[in-house]
C-alpha atoms as a PDB file:
ATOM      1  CA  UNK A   1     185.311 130.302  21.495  1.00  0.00           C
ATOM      2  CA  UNK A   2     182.659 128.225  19.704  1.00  0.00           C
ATOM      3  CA  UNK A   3     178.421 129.072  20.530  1.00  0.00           C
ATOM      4  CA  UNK A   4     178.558 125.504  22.350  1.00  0.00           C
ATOM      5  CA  UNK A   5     181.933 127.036  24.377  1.00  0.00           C
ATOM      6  CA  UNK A   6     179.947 130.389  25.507  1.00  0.00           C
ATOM      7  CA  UNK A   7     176.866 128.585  26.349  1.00  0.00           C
ATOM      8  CA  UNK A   8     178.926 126.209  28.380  1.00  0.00           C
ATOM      9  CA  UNK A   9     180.460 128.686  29.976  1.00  0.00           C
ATOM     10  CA  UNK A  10     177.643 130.769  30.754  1.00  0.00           C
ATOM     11  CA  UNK A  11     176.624 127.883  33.020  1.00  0.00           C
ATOM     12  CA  UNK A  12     179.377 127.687  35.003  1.00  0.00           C
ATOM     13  CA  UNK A  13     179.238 130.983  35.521  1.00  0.00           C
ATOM     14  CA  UNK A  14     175.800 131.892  35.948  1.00  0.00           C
ATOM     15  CA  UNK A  15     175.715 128.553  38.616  1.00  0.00           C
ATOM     16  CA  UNK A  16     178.743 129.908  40.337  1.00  0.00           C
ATOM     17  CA  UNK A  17     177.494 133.556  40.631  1.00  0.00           C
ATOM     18  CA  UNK A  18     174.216 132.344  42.473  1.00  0.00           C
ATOM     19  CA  UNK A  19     176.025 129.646  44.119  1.00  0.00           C
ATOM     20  CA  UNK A  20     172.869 127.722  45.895  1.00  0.00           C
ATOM     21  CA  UNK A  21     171.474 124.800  43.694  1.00  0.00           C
ATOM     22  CA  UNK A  22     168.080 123.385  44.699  1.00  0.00           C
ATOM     23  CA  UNK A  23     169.067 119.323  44.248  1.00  0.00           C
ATOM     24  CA  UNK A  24     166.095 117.329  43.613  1.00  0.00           C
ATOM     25  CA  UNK A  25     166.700 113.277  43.240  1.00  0.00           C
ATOM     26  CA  UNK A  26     164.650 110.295  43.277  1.00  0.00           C
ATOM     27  CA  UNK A  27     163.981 107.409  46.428  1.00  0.00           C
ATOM     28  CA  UNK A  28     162.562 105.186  43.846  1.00  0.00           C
ATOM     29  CA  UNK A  29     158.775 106.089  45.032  1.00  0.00           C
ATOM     30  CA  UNK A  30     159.101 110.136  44.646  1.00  0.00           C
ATOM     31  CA  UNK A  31     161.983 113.083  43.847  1.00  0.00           C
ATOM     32  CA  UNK A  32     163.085 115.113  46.728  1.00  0.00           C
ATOM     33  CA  UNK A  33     164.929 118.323  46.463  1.00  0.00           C
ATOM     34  CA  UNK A  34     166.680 120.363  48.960  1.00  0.00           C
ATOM     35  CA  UNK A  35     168.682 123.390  48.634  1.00  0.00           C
ATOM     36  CA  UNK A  36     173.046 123.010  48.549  1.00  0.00           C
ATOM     37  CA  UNK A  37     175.497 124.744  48.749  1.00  0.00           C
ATOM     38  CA  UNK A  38     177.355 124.056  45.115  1.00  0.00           C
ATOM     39  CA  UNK A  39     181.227 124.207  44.735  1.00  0.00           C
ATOM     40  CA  UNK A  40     181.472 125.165  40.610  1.00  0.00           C
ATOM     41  CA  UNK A  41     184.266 123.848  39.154  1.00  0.00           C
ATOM     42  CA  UNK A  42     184.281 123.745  35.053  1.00  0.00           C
ATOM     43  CA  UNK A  43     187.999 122.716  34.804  1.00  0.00           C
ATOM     44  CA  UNK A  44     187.217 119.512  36.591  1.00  0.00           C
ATOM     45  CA  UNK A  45     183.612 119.307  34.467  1.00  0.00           C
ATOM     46  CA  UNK A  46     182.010 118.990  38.026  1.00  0.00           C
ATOM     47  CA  UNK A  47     179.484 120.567  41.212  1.00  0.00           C
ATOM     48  CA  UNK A  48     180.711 119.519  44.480  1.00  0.00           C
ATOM     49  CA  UNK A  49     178.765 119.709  47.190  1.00  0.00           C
ATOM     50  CA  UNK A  50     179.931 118.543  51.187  1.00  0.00           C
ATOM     51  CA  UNK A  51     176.746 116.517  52.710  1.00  0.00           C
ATOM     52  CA  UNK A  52     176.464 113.831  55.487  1.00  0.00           C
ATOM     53  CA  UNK A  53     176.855 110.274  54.520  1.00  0.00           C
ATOM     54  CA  UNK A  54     173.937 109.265  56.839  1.00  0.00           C
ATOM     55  CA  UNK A  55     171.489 111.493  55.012  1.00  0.00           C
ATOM     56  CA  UNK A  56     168.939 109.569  53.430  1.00  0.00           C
ATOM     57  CA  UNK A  57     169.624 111.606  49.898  1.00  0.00           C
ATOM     58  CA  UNK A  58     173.445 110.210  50.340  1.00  0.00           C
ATOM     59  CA  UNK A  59     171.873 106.655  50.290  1.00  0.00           C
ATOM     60  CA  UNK A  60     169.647 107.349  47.676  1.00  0.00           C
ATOM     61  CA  UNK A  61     171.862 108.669  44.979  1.00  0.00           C
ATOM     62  CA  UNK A  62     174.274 105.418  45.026  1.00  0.00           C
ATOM     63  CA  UNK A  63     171.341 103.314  43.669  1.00  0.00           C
ATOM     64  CA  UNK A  64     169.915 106.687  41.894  1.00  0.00           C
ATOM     65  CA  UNK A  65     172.542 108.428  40.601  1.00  0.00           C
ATOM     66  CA  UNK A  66     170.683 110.841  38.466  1.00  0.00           C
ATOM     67  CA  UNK A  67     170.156 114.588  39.676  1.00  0.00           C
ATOM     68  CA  UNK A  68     168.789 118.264  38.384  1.00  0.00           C
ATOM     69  CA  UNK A  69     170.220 121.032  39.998  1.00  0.00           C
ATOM     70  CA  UNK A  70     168.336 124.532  39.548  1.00  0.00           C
ATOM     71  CA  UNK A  71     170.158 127.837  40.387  1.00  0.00           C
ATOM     72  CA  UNK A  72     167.858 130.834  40.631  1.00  0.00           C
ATOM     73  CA  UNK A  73     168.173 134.111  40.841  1.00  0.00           C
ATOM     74  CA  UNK A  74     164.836 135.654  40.847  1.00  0.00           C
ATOM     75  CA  UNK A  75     165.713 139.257  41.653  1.00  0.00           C
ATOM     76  CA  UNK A  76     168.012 139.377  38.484  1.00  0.00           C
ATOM     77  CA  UNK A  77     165.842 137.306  36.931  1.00  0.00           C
ATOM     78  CA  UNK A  78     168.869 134.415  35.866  1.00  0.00           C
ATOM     79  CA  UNK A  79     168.130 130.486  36.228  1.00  0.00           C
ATOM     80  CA  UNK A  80     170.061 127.428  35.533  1.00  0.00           C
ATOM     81  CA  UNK A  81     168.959 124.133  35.582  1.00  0.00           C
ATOM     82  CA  UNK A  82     171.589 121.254  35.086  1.00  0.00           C
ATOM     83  CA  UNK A  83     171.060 117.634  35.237  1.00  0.00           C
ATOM     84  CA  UNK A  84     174.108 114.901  36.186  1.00  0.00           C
ATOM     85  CA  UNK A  85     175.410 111.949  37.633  1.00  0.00           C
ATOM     86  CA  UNK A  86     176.305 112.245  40.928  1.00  0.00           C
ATOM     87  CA  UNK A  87     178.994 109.891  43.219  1.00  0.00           C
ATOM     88  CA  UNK A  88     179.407 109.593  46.917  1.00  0.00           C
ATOM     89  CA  UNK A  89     183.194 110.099  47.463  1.00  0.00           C
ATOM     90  CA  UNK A  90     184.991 109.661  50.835  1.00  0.00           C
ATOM     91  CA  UNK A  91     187.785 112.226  49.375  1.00  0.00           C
ATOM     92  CA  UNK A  92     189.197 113.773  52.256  1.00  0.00           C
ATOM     93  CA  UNK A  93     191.795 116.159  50.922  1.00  0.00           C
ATOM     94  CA  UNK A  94     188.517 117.388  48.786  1.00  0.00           C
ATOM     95  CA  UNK A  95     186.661 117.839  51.468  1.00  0.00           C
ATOM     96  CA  UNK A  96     189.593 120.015  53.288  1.00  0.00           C
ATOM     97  CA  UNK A  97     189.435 121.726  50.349  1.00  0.00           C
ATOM     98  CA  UNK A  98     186.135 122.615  50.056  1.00  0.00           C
ATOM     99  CA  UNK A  99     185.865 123.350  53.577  1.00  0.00           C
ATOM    100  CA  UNK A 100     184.297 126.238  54.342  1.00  0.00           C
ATOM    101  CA  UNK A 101     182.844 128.823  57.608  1.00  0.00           C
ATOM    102  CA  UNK A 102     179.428 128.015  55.894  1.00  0.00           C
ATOM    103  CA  UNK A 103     179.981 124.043  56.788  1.00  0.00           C
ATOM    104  CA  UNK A 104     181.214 124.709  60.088  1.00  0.00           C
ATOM    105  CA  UNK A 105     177.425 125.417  61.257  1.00  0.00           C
ATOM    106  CA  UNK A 106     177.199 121.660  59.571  1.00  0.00           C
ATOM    107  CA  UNK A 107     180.283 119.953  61.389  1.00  0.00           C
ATOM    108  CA  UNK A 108     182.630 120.645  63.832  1.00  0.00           C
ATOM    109  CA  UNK A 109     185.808 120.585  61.625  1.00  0.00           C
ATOM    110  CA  UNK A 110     186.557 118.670  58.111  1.00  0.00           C
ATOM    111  CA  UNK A 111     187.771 115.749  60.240  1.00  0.00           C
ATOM    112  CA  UNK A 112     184.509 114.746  60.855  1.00  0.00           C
ATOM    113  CA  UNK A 113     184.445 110.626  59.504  1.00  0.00           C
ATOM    114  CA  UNK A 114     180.283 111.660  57.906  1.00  0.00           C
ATOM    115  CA  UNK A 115     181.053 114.229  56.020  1.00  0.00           C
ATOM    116  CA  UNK A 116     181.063 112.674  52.070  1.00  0.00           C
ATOM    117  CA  UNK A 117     181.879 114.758  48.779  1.00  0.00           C
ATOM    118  CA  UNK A 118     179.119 114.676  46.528  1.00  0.00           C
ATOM    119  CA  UNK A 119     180.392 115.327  42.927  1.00  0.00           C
ATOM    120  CA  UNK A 120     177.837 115.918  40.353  1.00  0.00           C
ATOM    121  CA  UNK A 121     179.295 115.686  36.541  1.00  0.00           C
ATOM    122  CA  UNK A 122     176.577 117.303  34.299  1.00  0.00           C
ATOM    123  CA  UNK A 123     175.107 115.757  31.163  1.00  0.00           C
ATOM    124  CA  UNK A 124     172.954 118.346  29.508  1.00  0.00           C
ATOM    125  CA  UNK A 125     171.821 122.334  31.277  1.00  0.00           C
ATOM    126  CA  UNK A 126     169.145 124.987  30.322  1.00  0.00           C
ATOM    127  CA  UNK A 127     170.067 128.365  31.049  1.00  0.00           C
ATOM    128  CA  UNK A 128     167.934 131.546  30.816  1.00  0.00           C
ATOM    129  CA  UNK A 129     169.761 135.318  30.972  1.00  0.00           C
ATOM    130  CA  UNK A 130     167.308 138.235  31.100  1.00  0.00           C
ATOM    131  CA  UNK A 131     168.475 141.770  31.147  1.00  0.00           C
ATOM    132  CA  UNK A 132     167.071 141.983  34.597  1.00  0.00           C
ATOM    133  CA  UNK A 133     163.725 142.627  36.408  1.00  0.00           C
ATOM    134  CA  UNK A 134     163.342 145.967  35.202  1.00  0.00           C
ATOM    135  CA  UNK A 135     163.852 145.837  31.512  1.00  0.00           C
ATOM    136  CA  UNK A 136     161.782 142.164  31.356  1.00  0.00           C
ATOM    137  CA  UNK A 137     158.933 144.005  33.018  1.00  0.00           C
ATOM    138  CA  UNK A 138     158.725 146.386  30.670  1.00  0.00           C
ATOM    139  CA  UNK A 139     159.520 144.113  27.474  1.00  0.00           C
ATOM    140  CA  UNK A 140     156.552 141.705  28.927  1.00  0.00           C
ATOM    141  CA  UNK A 141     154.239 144.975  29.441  1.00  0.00           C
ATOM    142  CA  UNK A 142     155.142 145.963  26.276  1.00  0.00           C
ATOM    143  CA  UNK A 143     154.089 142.132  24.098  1.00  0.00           C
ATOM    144  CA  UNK A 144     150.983 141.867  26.229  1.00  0.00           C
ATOM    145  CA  UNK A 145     150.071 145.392  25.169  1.00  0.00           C
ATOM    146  CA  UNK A 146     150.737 144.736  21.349  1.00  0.00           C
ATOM    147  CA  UNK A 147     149.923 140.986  21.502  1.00  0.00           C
ATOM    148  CA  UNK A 148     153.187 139.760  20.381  1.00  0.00           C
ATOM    149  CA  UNK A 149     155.922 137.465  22.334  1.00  0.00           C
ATOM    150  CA  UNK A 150     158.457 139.568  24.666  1.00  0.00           C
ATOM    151  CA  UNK A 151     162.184 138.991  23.524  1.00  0.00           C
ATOM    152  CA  UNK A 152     163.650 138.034  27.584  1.00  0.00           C
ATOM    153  CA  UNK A 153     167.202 137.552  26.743  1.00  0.00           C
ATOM    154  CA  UNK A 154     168.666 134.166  26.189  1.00  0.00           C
ATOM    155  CA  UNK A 155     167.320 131.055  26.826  1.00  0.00           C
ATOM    156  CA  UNK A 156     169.719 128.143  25.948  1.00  0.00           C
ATOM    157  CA  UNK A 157     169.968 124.059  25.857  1.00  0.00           C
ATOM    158  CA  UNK A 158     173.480 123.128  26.519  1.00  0.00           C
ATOM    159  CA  UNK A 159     174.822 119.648  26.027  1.00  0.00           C
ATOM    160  CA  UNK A 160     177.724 119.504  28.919  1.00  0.00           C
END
């Protein structure tokens, strides 16, 4: 696997292992971002995500398609932040198959004529991959105490 390969793939699955993407698009006066539930799926080059079509954000992206998704994990001390074009579909074998007990608190079953599929396709992702809270605490105690930058692990621009 190429550098551009593993980087890839270190998004997908650094997004899938936190699984929670804070979405943040644009109204066309100011960006709003909410937190989502992400379905990751890199053989289809695409986040899904189930939402209401009468949600003011579902009504938004068609004339704004453009979004940035950020995973964090702060207690491991892993981010991701993608950015994409995102559709409203009215898929419903995709939404059967992203069904899930989490969007039953949402809607009563996947029958339900508002839910939408949001699929995101990404463009371009940042990723940064620390050892973890421990070890970057002591690497960052460790530059401010000898004045020089802290190696943190990786920290990565991926085209997607």
């Amino acid at each position: 696997m190429t550098a551009k390969a593993d980087d890839s793939q270190r998004v997908w699955d650094l997004a899938k292992k936190i699984g929670v993407a804070m979405m943040a698009s644009w109204d066309g006066k100011m960006p709003h971002s909410r937190p989502m539930s992400a379905h990751v799926d890199p053989e289809e080059n695409a986040f899904y995500f189930l939402t209401d079509k009468t949600d003011k954000k579902t009504q938004d992206l068609k004339q704004y398609p453009q979004v940035c998704m950020a995973f964090g994990d702060a207690s491991d001390m892993k981010y991701v932040s993608v950015t994409g074009e995102a559709s409203v579909l009215n898929d419903r074998g995709k939404i059967k198959e992203l069904w899930s007990v989490w969007a039953k608190a949402w809607w009563d079953s996947p029958d339900d004529p508002n839910i939408v599929v949001l699929k995101v396709v990404p463009t371009e992702a940042e990723y940064w991959d620390t050892p973890g809270k421990v070890v970057s605490t002591i690497k960052m105690a460790v530059a401010a105490a000898t004045g020089e930058r802290p190696e943190i692990g990786e920290k990565r621009k991926v085209a997607m």
